[in-house]
Protein backbone atom coordinates (compact mmCIF):
# COMPACT_ATOMS: atom_id res chain seq x y z
CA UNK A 1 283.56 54.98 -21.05
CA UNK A 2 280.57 52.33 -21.87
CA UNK A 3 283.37 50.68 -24.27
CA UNK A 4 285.79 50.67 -21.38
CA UNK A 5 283.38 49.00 -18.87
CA UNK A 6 282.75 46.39 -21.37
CA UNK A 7 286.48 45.76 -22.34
CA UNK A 8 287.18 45.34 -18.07
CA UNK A 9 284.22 43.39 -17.94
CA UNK A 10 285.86 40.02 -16.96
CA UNK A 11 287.53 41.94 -14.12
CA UNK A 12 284.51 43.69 -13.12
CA UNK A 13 284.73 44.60 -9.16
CA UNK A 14 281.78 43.10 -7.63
CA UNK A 15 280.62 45.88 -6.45
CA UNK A 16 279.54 46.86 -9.86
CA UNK A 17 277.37 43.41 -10.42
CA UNK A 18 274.40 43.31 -8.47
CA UNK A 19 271.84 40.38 -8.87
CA UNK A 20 267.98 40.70 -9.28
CA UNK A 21 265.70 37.56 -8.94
CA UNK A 22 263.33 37.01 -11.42
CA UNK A 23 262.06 33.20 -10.87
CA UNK A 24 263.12 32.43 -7.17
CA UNK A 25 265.16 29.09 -6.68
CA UNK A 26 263.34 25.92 -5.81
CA UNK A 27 261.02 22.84 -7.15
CA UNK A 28 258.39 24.74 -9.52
CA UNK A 29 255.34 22.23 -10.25
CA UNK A 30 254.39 21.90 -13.63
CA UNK A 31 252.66 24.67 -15.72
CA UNK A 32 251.46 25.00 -18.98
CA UNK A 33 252.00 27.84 -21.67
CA UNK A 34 254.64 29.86 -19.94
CA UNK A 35 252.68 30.17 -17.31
CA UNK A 36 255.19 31.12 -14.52
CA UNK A 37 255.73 34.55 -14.70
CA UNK A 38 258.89 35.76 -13.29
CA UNK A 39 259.14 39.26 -11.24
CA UNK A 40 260.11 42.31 -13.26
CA UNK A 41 263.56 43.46 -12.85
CA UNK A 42 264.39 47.37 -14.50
CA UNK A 43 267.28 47.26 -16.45
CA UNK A 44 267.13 50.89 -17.69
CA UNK A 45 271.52 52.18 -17.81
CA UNK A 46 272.35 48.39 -16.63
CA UNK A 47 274.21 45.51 -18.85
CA UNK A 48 272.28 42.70 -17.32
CA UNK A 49 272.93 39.22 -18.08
CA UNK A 50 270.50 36.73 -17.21
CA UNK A 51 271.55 32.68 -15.59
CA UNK A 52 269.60 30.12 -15.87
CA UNK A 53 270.35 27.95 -12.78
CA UNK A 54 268.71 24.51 -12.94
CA UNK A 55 269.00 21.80 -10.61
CA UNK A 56 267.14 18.33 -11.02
CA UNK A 57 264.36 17.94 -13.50
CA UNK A 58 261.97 14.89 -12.31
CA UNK A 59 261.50 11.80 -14.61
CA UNK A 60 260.14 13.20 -17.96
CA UNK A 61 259.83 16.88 -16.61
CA UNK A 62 261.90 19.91 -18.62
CA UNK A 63 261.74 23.55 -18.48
CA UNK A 64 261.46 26.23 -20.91
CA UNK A 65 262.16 29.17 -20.29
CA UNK A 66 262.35 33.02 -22.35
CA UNK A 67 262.71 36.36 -21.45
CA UNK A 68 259.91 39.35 -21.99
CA UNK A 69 260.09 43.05 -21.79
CA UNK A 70 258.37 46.41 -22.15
CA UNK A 71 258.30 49.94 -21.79
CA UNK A 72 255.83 51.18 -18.26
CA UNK A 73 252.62 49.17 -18.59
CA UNK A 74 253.01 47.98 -21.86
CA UNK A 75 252.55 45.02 -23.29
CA UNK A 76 254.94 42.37 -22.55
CA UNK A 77 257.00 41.33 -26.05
CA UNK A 78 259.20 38.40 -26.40
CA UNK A 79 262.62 39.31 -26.74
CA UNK A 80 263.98 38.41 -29.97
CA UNK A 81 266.63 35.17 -29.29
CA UNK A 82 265.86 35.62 -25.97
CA UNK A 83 264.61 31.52 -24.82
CA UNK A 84 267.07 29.80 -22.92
CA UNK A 85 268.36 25.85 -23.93
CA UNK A 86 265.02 23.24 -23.36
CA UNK A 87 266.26 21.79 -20.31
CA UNK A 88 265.34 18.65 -19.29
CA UNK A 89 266.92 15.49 -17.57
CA UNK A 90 269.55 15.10 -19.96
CA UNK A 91 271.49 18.64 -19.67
CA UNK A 92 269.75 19.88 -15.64
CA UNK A 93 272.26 20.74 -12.69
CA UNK A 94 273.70 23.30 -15.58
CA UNK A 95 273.60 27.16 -15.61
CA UNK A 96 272.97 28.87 -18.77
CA UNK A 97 273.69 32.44 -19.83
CA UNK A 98 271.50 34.97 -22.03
CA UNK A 99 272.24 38.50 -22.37
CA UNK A 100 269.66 41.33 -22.97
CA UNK A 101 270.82 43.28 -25.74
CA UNK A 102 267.66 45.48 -25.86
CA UNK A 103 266.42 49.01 -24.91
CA UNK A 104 263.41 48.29 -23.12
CA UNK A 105 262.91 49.43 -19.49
CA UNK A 106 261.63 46.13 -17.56
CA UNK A 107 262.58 42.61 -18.25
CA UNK A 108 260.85 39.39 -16.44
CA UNK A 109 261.63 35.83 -16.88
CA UNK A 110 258.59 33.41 -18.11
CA UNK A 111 258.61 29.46 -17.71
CA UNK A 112 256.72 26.95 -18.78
CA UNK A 113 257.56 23.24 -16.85
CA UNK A 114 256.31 19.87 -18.40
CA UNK A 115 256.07 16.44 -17.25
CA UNK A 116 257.38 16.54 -13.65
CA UNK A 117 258.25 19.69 -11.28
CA UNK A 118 261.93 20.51 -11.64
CA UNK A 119 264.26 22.70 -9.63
CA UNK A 120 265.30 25.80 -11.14
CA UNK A 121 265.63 29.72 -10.36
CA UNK A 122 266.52 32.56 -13.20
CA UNK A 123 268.59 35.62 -12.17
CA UNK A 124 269.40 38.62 -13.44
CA UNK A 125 273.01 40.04 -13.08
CA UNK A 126 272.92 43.45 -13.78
CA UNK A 127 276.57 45.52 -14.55
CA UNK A 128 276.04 49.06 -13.56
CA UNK A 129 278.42 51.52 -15.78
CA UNK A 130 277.83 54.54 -13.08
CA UNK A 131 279.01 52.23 -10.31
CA UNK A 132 280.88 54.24 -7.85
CA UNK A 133 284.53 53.29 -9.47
CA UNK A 134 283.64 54.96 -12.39
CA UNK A 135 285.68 58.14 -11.30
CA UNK A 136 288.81 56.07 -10.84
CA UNK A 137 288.55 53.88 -14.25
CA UNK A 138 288.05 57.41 -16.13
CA UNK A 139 291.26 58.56 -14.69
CA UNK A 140 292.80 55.61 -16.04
CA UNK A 141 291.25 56.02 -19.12
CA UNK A 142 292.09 59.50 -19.63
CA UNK A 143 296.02 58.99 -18.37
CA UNK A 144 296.17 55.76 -21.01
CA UNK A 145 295.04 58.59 -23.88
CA UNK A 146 297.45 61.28 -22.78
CA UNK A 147 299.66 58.90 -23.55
CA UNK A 148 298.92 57.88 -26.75
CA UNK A 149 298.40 61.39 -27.43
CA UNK A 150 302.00 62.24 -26.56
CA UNK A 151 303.34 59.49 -28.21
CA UNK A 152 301.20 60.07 -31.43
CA UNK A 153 301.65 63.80 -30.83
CA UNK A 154 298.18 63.88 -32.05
CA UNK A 155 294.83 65.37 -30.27
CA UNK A 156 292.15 62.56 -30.38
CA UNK A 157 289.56 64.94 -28.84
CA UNK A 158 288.46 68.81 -29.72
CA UNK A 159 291.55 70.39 -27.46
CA UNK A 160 292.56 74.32 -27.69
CA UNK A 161 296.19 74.82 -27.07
CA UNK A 162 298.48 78.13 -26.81
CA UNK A 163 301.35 78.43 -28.34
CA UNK A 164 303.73 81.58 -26.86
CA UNK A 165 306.97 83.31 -28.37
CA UNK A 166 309.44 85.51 -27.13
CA UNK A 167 309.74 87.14 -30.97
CA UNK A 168 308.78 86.90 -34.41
CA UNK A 169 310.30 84.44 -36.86
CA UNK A 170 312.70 85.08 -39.40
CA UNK A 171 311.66 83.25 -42.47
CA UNK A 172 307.71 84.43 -42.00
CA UNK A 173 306.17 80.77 -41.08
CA UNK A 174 305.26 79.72 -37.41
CA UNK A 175 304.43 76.03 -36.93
CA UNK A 176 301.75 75.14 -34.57
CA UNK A 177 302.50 72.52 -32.25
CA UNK A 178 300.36 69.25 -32.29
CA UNK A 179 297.75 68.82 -34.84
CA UNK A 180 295.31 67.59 -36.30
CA UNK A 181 294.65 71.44 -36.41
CA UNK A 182 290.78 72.52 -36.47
CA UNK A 183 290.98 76.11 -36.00
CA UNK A 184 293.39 79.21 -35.54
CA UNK A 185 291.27 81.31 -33.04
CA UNK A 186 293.77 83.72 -32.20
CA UNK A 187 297.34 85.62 -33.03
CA UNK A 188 297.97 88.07 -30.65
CA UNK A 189 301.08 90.13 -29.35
CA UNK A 190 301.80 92.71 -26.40
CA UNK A 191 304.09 95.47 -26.61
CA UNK A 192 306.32 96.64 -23.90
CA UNK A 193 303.67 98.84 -22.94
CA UNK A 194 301.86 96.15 -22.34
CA UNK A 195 298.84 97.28 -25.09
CA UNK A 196 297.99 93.84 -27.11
CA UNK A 197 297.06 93.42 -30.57
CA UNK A 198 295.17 91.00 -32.20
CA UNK A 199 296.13 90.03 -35.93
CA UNK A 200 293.69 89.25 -38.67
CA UNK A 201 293.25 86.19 -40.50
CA UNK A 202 293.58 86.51 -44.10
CA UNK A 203 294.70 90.53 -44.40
CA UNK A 204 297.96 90.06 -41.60
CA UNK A 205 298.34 86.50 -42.26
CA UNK A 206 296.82 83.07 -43.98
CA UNK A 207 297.13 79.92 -42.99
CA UNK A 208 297.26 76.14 -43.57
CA UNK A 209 295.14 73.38 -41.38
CA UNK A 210 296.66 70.84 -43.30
CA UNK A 211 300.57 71.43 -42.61
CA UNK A 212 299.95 73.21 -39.14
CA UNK A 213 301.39 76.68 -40.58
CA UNK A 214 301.18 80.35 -40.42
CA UNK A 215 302.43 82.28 -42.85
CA UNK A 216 302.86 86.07 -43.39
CA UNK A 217 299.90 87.36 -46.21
CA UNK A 218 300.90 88.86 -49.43
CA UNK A 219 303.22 91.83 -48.85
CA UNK A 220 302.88 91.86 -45.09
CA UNK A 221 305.32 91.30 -42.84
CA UNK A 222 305.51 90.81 -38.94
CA UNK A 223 304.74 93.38 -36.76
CA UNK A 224 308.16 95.77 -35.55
CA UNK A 225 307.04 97.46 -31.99
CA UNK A 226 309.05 96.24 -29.16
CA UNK A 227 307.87 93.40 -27.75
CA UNK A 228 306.96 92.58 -23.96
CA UNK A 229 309.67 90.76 -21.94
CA UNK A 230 308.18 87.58 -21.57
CA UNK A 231 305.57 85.79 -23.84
CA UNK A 232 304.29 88.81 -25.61
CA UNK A 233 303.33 86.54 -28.93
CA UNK A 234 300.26 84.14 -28.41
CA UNK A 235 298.73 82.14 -30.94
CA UNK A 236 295.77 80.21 -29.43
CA UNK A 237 294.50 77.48 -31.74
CA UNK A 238 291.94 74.59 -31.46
CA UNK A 239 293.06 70.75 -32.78
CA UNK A 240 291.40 67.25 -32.42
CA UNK A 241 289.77 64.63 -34.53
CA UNK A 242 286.27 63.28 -35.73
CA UNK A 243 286.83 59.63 -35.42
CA UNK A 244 289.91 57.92 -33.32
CA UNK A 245 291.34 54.55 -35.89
CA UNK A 246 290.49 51.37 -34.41
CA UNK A 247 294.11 50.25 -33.56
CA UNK A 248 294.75 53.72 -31.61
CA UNK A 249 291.30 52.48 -29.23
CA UNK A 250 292.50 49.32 -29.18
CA UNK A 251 295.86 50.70 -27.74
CA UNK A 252 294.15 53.05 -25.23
CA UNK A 253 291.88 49.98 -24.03
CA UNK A 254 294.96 47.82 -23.36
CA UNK A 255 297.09 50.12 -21.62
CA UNK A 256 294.01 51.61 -19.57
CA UNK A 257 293.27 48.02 -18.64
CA UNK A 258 297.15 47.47 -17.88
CA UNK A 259 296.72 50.16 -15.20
CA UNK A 260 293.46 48.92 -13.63
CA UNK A 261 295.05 45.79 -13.06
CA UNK A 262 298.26 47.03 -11.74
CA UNK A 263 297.54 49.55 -9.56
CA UNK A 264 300.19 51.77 -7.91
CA UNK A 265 303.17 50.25 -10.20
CA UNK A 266 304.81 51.54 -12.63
CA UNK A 267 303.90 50.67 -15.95
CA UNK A 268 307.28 51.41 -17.14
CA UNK A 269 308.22 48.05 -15.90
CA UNK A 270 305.84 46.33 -18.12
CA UNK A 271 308.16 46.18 -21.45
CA UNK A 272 305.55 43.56 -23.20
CA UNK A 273 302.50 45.72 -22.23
CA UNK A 274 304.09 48.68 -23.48
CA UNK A 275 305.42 47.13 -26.91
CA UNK A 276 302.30 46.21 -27.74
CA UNK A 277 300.73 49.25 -27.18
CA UNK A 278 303.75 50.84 -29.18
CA UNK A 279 302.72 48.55 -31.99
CA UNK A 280 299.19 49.15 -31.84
CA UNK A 281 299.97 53.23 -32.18
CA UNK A 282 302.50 52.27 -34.64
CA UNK A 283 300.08 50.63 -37.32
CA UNK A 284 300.21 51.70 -40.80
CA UNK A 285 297.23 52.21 -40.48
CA UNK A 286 297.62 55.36 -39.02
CA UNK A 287 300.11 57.04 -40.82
CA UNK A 288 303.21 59.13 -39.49
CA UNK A 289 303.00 60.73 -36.60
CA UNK A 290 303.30 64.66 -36.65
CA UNK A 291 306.53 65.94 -36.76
């Protein structure tokens, strides 16, 4: 989700920015050794992003500026690349942007101004990931991997699916449905009596993670009761994948995006979205697709 947030992060709804003051706006009079000390902001689960906003510097004055953090009533560190531009006359009435990139809990702004007061403020704008919309971008995210999913006919996640059958095969193999295929949990079947069996892995039949496949073991053959009416075979299995290739993210991003941008249409109207995202899933990268 955190990798969602930050590919939407352009489009961010404003509700999930909210902006912390560190170094309040106006003419700060000079002060030596970074000597203003801005207010603490906590930043603990937020992206922040801190702006330098300066406005005039006086003749010879210029500001520097860094950002400082710690954990409770620690120390304050520098943050490593964490100073802003030297400003002075030359480049004022500018905003500059730092993000914080570390895992401390507080952050504070620190300033020292030199040679005349200037005008300047530094604010923190901090991007919450559990903003309230969160529900609605996971539902996008989740619909945008179903269908990669289906078009892949691949599980990207640890999924446990049922396959059912109205009677035994004829040739001895049953192929599972969509792989990559983790586990077989369980084979069972329910007679017309409704009594069900469970088969045994290895003594009633072995089978093959790689190709998807159960097969009948060595002299065995499928069981002959009478079978119920109506899905008395069930083979429950478990399928998913350790790590997702970065051209299938890539394709879940874009199309997930797609639909937080357009939504309530149809994104079967988008042809050029939807090629792309074809293409994406399509990389060689990947491989073929299961059958």
């Amino acid at each position: 989700m955190a990798v969602f947030k930050r590919h939407l992060r352009q489009d961010a709804p404003a509700d999930d920015l909210a902006p912390a003051i560190s170094i309040a706006s106006g003419s700060h009079a000079i002060i030596a050794a970074y000597g203003l000390l801005g207010a603490a902001i906590t930043v603990t689960n937020k992206q922040p992003v801190w702006l330098l906003e300066a406005g005039a510097c006086g003749v010879g004055g210029s500001v520097a500026v860094k950002l400082q953090h710690r954990d409770g009533s620690d120390a304050w560190a520098d943050v490593t690349d964490g100073a802003f531009t030297l400003v002075n006359e030359d480049n004022d009435n500018a905003i500059q942007e730092l993000a914080y990139a570390g895992v401390k809990s507080s952050v504070r702004a620190v300033a020292t101004v030199a040679g005349a007061a200037c005008e300047f403020a530094v604010t923190a704008l901090l991007f919450d990931p559990a903003a309230e919309e969160d529900a609605l971008l996971l539902g996008y995210l989740k619909a945008a991997r179903t269908y990669a999913e289906d078009y892949q006919n691949r599980s990207y996640c640890e999924q446990i699916w049922e396959t059912t059958m109205d009677e035994w095969p004829d040739d001895g193999d049953i192929k599972l449905e969509r792989g990559p295929w983790l586990s077989v949990d369980e084979v069972a079947y329910t007679d017309v009596d409704g009594t069900e069996t469970i088969l045994i892995e290895d003594t009633d039949y072995v089978v093959s993670l790689r190709r998807g496949v159960l097969r009948l073991a060595y002299g065995m053959s499928w069981p002959s009761v009478t079978l119920a009416v109506i899905d008395p075979i069930v083979i429950t299995f478990t399928t998913g994948m350790t790590s997702i290739p970065a051209d299938v993210v890539s394709a879940i991003l874009l199309y997930a995006g797609w639909l937080v941008g357009h939504r309530g249409e149809d994104a079967a109207k988008d042809d050029d979205t939807l090629k792309a995202v074809k293409r994406l899933l399509d990389m060689d990268s990947w491989g073929v697709p299961f059958a």
